[in-house]
N, C-alpha and C. Protein backbone atom coordinates (compact mmCIF):
# COMPACT_ATOMS: atom_id res chain seq x y z
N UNK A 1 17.92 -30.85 46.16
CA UNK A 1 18.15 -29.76 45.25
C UNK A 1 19.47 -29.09 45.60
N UNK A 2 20.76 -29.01 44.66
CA UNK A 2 21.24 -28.37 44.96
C UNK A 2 21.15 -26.96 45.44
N UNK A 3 22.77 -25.47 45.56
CA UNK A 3 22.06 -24.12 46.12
C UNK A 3 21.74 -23.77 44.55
N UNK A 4 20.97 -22.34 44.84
CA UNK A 4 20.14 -21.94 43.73
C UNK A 4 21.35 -20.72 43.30
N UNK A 5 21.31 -20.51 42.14
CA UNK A 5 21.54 -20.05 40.94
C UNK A 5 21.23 -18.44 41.37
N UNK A 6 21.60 -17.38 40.49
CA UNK A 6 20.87 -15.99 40.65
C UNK A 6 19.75 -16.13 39.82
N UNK A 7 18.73 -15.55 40.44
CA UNK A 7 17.42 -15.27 40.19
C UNK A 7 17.89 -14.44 39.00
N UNK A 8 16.88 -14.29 37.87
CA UNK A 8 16.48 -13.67 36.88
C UNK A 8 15.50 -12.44 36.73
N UNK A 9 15.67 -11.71 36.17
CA UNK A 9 14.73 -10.77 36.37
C UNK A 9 14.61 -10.00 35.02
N UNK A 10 13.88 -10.21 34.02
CA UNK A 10 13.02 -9.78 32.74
C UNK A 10 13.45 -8.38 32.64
N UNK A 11 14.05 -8.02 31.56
CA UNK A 11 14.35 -6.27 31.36
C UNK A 11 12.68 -5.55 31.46
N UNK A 12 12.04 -5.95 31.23
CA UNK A 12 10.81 -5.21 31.48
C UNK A 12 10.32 -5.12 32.54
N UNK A 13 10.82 -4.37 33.93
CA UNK A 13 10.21 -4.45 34.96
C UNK A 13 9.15 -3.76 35.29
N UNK A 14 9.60 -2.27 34.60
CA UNK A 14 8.20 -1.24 34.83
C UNK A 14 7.10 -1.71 34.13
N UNK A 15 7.46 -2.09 33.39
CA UNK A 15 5.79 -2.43 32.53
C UNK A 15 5.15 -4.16 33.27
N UNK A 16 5.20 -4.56 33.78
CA UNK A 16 5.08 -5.85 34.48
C UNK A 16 4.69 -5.73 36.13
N UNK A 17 3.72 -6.56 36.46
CA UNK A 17 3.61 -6.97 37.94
C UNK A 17 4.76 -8.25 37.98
N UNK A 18 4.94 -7.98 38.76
CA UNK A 18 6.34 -9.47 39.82
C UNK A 18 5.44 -10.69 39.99
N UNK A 19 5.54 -12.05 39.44
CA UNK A 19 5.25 -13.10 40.09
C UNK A 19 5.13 -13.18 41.43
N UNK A 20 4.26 -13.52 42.15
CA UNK A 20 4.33 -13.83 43.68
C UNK A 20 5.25 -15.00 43.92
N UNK A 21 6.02 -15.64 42.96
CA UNK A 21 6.42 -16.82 43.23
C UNK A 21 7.64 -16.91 42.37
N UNK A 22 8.95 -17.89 42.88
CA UNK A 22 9.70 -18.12 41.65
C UNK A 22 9.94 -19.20 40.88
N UNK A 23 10.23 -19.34 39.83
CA UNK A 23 9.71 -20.69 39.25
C UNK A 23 11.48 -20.91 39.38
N UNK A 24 11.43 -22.46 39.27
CA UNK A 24 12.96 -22.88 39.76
C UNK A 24 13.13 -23.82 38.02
N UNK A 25 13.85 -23.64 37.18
CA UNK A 25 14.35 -24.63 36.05
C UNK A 25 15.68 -25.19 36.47
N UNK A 26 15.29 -26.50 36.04
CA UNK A 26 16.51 -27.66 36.02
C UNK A 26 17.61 -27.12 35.29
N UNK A 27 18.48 -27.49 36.03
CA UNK A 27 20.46 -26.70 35.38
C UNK A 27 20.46 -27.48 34.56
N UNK A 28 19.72 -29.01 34.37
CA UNK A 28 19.86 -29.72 33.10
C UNK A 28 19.19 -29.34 31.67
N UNK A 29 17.88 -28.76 31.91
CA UNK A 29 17.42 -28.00 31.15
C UNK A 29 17.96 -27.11 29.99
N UNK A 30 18.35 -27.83 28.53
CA UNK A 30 18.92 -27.60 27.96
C UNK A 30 18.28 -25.98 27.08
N UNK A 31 17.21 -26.41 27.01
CA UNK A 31 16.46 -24.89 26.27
C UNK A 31 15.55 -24.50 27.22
N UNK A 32 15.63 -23.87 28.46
CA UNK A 32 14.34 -23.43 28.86
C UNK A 32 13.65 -22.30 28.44
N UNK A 33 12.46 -22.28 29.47
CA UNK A 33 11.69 -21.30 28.55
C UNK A 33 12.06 -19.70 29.59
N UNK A 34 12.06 -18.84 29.07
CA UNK A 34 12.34 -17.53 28.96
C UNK A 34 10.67 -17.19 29.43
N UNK A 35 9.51 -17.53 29.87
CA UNK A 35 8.33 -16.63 30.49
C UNK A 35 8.70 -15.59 30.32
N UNK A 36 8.74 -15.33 29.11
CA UNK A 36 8.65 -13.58 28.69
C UNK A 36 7.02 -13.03 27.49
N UNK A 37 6.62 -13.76 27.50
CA UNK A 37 5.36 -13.56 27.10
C UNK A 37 4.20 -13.97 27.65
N UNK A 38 4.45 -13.95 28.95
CA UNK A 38 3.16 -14.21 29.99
C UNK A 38 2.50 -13.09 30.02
N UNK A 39 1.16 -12.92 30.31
CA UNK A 39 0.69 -12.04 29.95
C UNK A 39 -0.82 -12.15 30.89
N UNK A 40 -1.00 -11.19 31.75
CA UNK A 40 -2.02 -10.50 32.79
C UNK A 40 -3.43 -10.91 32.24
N UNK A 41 -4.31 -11.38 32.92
CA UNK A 41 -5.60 -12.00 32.28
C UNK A 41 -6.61 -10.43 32.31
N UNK A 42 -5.96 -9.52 33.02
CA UNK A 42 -6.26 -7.94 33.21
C UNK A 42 -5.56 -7.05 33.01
N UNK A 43 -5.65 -6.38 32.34
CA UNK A 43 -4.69 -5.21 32.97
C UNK A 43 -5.08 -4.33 33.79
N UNK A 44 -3.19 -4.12 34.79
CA UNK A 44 -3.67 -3.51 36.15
C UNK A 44 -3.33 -2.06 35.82
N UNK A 45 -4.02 -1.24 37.52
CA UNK A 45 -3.32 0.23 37.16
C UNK A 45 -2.70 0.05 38.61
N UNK A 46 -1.24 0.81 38.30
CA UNK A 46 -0.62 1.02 39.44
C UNK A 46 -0.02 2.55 39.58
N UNK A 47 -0.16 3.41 40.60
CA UNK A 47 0.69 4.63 40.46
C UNK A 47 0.50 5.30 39.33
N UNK A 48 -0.71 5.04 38.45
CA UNK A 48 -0.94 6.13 37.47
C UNK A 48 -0.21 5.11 36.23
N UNK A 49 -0.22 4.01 36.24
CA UNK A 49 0.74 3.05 35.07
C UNK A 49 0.00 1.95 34.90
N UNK A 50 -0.05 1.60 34.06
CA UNK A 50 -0.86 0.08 32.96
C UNK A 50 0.05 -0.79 33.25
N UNK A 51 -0.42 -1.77 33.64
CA UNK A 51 0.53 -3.66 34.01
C UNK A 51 -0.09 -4.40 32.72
N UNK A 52 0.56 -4.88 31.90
CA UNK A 52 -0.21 -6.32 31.67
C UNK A 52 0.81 -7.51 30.74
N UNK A 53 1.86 -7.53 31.56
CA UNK A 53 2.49 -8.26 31.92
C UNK A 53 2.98 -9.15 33.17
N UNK A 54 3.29 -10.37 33.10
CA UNK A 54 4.24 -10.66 34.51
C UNK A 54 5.35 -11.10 34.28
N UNK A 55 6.30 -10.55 34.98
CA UNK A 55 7.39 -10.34 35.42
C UNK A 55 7.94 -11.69 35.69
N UNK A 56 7.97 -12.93 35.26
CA UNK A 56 8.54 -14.21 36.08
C UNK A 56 9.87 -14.51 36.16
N UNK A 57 10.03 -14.55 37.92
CA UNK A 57 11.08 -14.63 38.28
C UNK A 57 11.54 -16.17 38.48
N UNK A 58 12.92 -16.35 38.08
CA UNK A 58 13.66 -17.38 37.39
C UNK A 58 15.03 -17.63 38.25
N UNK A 59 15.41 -19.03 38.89
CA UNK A 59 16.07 -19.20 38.83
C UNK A 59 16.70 -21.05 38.72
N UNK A 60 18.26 -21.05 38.47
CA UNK A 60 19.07 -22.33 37.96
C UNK A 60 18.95 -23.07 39.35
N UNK A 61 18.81 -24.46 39.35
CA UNK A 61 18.80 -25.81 40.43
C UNK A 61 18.71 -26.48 39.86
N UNK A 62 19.31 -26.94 40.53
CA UNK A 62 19.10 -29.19 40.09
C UNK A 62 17.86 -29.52 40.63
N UNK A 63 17.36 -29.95 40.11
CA UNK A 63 15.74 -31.12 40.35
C UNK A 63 16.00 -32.08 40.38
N UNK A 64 15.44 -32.68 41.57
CA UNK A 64 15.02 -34.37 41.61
C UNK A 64 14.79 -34.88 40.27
N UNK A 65 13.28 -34.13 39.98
CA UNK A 65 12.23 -34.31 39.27
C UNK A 65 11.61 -33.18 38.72
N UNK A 66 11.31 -33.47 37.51
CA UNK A 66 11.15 -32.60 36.62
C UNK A 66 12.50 -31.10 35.94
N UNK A 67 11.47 -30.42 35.07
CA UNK A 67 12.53 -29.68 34.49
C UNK A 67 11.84 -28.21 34.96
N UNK A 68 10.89 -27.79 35.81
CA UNK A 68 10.11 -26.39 36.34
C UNK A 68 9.83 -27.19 37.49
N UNK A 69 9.69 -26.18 38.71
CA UNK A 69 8.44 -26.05 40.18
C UNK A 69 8.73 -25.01 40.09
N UNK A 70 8.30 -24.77 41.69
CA UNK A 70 8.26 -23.62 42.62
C UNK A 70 9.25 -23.79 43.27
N UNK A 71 10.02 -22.59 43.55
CA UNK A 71 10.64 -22.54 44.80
C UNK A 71 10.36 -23.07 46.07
N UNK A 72 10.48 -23.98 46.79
CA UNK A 72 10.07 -24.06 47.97
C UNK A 72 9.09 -24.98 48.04
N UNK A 73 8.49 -25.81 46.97
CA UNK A 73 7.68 -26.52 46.71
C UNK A 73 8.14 -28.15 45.56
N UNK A 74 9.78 -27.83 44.96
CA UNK A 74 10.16 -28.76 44.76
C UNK A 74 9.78 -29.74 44.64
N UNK A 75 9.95 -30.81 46.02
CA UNK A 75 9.09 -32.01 46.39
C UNK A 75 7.55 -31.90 45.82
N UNK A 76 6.85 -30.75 45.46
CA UNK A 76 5.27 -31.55 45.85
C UNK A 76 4.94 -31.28 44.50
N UNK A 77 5.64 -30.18 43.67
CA UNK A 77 4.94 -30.06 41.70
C UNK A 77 6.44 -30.51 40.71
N UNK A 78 5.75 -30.62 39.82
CA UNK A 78 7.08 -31.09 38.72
C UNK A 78 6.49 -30.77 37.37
N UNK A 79 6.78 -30.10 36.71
CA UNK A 79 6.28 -30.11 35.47
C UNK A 79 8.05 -30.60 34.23
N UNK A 80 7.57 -31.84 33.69
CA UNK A 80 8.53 -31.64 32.75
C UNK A 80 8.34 -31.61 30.89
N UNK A 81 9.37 -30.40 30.46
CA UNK A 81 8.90 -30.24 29.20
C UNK A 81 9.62 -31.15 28.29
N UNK A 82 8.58 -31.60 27.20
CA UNK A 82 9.32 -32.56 26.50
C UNK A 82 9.29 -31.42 24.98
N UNK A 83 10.10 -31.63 24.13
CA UNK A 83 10.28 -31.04 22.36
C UNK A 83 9.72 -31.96 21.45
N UNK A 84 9.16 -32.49 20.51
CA UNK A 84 8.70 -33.35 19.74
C UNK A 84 10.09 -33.80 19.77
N UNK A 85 11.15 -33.92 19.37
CA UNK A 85 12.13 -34.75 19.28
C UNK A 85 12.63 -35.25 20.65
N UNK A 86 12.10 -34.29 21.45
CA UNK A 86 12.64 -35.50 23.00
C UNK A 86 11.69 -36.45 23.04
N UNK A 87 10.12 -35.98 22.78
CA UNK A 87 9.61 -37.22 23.09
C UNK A 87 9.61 -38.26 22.50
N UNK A 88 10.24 -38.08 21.01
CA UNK A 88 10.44 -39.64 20.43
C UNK A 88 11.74 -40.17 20.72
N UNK A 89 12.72 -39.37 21.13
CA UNK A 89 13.82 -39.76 21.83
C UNK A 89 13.65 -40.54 23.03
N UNK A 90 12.87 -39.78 24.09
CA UNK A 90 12.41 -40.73 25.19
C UNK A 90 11.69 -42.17 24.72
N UNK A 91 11.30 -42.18 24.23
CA UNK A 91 10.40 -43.38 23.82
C UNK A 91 11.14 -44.55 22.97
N UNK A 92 12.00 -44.16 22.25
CA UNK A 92 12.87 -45.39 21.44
C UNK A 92 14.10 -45.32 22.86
N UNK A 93 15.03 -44.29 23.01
CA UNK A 93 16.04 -44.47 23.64
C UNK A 93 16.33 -44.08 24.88
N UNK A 94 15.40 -43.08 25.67
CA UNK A 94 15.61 -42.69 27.06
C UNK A 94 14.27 -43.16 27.78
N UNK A 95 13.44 -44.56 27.44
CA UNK A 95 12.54 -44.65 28.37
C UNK A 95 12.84 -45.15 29.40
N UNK A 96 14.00 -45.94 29.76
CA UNK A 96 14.31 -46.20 30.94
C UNK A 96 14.08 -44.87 31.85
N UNK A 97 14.66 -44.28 31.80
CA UNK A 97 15.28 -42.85 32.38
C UNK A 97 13.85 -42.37 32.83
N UNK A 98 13.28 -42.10 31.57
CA UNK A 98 11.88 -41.56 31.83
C UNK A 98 10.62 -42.33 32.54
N UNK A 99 10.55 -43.36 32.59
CA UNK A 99 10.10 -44.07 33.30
C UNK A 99 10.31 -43.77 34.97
N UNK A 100 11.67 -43.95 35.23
CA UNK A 100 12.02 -43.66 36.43
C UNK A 100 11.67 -42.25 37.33
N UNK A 101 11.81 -41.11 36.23
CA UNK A 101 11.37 -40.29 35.91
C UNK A 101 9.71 -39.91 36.61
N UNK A 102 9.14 -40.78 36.12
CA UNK A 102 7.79 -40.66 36.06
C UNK A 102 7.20 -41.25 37.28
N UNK A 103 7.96 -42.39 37.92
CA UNK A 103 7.83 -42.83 38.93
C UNK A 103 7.99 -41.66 40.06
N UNK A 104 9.14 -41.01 39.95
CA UNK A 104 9.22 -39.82 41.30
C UNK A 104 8.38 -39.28 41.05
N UNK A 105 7.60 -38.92 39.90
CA UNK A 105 6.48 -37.90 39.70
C UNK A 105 5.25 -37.79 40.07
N UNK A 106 4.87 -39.40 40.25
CA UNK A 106 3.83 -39.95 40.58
C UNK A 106 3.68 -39.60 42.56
N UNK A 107 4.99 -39.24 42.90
CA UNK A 107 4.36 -39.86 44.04
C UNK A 107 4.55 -38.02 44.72
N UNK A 108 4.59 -37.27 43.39
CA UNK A 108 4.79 -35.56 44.03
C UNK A 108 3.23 -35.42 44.07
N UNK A 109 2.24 -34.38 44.82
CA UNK A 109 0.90 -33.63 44.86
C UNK A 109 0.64 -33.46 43.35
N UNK A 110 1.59 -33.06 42.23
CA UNK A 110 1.27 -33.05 40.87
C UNK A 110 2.17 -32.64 40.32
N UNK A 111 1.81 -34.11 39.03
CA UNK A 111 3.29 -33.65 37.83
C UNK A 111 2.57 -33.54 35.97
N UNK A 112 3.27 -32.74 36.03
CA UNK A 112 2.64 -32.52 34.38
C UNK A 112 3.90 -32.99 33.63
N UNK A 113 3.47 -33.72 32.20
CA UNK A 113 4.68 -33.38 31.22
C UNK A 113 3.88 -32.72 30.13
N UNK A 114 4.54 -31.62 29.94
CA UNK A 114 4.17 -30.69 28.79
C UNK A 114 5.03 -30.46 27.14
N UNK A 115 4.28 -30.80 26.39
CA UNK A 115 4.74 -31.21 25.26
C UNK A 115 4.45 -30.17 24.16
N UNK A 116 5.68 -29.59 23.38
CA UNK A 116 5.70 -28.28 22.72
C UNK A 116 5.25 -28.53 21.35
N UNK A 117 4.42 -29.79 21.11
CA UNK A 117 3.89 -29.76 19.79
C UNK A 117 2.64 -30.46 20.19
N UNK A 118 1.10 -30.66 19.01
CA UNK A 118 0.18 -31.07 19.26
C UNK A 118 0.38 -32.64 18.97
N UNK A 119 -0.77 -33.35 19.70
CA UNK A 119 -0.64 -35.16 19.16
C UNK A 119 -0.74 -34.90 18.39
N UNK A 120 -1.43 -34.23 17.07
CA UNK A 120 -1.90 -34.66 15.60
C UNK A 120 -0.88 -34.91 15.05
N UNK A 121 -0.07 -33.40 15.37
CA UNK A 121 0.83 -32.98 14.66
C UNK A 121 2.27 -34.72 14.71
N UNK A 122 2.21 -34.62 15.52
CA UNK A 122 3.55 -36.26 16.16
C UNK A 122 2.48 -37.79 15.32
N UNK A 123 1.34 -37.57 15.44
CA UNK A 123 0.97 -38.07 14.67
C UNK A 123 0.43 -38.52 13.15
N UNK A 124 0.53 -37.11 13.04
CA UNK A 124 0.93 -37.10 10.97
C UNK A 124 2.36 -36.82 10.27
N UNK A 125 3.24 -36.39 11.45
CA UNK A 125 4.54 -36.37 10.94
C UNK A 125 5.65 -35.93 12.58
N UNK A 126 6.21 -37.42 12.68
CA UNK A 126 6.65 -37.44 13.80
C UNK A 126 8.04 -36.91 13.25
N UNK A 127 9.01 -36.28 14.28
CA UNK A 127 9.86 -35.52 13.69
C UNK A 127 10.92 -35.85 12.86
N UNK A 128 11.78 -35.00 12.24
CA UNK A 128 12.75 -34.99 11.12
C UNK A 128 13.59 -36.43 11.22
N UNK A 129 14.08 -36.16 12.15
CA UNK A 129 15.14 -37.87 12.08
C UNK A 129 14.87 -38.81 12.87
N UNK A 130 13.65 -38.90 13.22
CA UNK A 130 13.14 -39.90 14.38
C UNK A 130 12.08 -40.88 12.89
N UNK A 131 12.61 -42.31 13.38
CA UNK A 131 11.99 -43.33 12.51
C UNK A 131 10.96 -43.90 13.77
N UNK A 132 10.14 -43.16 14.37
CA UNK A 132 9.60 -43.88 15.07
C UNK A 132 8.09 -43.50 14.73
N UNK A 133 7.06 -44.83 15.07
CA UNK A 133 5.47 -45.26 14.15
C UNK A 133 5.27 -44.16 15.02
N UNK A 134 3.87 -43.49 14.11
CA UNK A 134 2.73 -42.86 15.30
C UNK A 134 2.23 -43.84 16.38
N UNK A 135 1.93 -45.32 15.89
CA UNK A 135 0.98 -45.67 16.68
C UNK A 135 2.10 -45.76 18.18
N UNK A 136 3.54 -46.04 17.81
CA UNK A 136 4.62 -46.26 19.17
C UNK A 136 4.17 -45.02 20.03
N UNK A 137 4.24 -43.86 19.36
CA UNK A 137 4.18 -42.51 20.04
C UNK A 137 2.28 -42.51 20.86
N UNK A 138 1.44 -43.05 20.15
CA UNK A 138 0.42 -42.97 20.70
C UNK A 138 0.02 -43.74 22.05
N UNK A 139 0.70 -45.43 21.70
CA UNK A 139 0.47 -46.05 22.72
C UNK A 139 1.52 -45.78 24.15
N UNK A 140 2.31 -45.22 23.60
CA UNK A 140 3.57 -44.91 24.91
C UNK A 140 2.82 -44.43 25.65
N UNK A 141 2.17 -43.51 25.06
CA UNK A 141 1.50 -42.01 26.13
C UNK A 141 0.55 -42.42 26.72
N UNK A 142 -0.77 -43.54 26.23
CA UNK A 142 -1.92 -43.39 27.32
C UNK A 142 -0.93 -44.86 28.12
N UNK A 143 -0.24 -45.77 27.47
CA UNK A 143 0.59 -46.60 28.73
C UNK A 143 0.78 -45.42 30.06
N UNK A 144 1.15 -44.70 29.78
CA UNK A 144 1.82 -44.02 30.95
C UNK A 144 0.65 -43.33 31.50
N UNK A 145 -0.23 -42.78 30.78
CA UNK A 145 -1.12 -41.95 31.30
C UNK A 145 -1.96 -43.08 32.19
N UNK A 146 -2.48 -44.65 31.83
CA UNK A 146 -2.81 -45.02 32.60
C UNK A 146 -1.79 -45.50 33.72
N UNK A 147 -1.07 -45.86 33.52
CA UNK A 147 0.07 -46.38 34.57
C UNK A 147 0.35 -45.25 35.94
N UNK A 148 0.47 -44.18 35.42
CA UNK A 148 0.64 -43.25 36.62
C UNK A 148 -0.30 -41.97 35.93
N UNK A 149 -1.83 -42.04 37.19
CA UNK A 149 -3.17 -41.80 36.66
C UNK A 149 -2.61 -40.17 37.30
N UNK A 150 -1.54 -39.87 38.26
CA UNK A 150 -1.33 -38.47 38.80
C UNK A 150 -0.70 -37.56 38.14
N UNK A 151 -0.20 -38.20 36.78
CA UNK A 151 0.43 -37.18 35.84
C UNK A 151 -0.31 -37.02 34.72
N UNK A 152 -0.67 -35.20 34.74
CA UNK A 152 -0.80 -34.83 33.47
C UNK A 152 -0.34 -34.88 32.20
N UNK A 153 -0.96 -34.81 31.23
CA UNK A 153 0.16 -34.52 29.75
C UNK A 153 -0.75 -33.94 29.34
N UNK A 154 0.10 -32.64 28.98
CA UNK A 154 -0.73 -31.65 27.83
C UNK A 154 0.57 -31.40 26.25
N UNK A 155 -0.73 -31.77 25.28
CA UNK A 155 0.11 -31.33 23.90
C UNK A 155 -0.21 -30.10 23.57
N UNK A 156 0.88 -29.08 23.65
CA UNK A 156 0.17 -27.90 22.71
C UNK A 156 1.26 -27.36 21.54
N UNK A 157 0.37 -26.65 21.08
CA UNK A 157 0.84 -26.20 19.48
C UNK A 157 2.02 -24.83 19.56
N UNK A 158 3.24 -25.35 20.04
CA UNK A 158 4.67 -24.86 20.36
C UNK A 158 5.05 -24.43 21.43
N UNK A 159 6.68 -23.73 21.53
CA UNK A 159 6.78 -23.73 22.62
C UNK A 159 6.23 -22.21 23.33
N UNK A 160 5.54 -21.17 22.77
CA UNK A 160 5.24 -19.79 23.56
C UNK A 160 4.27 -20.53 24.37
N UNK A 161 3.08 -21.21 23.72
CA UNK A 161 2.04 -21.71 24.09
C UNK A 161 2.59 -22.69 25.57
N UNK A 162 3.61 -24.05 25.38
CA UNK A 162 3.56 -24.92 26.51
C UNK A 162 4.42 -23.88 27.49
N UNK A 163 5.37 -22.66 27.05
CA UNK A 163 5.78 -21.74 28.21
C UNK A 163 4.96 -21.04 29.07
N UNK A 164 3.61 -20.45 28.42
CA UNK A 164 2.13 -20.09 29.09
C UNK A 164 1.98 -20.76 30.16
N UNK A 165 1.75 -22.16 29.38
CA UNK A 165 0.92 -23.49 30.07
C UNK A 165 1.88 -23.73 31.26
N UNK A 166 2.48 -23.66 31.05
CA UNK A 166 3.82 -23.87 32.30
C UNK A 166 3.86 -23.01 33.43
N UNK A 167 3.91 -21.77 33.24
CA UNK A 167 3.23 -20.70 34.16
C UNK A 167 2.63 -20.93 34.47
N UNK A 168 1.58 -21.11 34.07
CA UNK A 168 0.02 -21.26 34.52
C UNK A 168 -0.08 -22.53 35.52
N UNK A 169 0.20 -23.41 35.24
CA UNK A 169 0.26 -24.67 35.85
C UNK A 169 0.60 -24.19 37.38
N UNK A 170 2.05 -23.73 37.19
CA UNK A 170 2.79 -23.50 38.67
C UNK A 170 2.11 -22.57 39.39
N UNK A 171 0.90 -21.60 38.85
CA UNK A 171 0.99 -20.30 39.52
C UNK A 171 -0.39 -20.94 39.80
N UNK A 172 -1.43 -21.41 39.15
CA UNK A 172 -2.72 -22.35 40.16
C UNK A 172 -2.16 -23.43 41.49
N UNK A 173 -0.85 -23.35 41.26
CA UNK A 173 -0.56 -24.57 42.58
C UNK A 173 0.07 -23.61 43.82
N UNK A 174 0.48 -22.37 43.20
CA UNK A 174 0.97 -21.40 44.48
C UNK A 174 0.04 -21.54 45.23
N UNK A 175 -1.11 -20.96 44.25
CA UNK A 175 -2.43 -20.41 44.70
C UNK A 175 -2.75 -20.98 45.68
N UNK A 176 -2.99 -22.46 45.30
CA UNK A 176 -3.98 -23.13 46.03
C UNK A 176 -3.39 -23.60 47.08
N UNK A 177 -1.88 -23.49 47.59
CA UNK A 177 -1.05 -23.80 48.17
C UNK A 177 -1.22 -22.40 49.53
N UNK A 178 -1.20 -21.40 49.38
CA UNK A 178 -1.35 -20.21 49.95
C UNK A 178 -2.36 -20.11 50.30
N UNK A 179 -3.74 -20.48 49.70
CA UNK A 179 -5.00 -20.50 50.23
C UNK A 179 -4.80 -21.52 50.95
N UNK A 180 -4.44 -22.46 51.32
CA UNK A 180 -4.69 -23.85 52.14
C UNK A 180 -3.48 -23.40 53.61
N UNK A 181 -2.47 -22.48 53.05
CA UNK A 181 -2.33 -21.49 54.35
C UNK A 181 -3.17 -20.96 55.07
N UNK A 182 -3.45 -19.97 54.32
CA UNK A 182 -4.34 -19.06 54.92
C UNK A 182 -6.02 -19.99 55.76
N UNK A 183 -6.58 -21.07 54.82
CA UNK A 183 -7.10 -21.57 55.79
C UNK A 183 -6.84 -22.38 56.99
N UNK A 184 -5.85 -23.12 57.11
CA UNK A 184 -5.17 -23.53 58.15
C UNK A 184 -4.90 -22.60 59.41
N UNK A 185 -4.55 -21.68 58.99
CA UNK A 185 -4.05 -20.28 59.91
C UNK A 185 -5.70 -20.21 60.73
N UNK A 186 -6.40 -19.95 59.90
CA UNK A 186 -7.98 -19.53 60.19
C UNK A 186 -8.70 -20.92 61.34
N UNK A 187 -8.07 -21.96 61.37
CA UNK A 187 -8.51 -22.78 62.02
C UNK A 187 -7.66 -22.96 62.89
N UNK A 188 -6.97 -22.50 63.31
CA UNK A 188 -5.43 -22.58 64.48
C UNK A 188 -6.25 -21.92 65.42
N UNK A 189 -6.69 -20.93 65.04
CA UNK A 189 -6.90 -19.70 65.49
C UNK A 189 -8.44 -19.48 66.24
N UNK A 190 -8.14 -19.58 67.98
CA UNK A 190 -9.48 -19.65 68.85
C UNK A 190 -10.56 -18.83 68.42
């Protein structure tokens, strides 16, 4: 990974809790997502003030692999986002790439590719200037899904939704990453 970029920080700070974590996007990353509509499964009280937002903190690197992780976790998550037109792009003209792609992914703790439109949808009308069959787009995906059984793919219905999903993804792997601290610590320990 190259050095990192300045961190980002959401004009809404007072109204927001801070990520415990920072999510790192690829400098190649032509549209990323802005996590500005993440949103608190509670709302908190702090100091007499309502949270129910988070705050996700952002910054520019080069990735191995993928186009999102964690800071500091690089090597072990990868989530990469595909656009309905990348993924039929990948599939007629960048599967080499992606393939290769998918190979480093396979061999991270977990890689998602997250896709900003639904299958139906790629499958009743695959996008504007892409001449490519549904069935190409259908069989690409479980090829791969069986081929490398460690990567996820989720389709969802745009991009606020796969920006959620994207959060979400990274912030169950902090988690479980910090808990597997904290138990480790607990077993060090006479």
């Amino acid at each position: 990974m190259s050095a990192l970029q300045t961190t980002t920080v959401p004009a809404a700070a007072d109204s927001a809790i801070v990520s415990p974590f920072t999510v790192i996007i690829d400098t190649r990353e032509q549209t990323p997502f802005a996590f500005d509509a993440v949103r608190l499964d509670k709302a908190q009280q702090r100091n007499g003030q309502t949270f129910d937002t988070v705050q996700v903190l952002t910054t520019r690197a080069t990735l191995q692999t993928g186009d999102y992780s964690i800071q500091g976790l690089e090597d072990k998550i990868a989530i990469e986002r595909k656009s309905a037109a990348d993924l039929c792009q990948t599939i007629t003209h960048g599967r080499e790439r992606f393939v290769r792609e998918l190979e480093r992914m396979q061999l991270m703790d977990f890689g998602c590719v997250v896709v900003e439109t639904e299958l139906s949808q790629l499958l009743t009308a695959p996008t504007e200037h892409s001449k490519i069959q549904p069935k190409t787009i259908t069989r690409s995906v479980i090829a791969w899904q069986q081929r490398y059984k460690r990567i996820h793919w989720v389709f969802l219905p745009g991009r606020r939704a796969a920006s959620n999903w994207t959060y979400r993804v990274l912030e169950r792997y902090w988690k479980d990453q910090e808990q597997e601290k904290k138990d480790q610590g607990k077993e060090a320990t006479p």
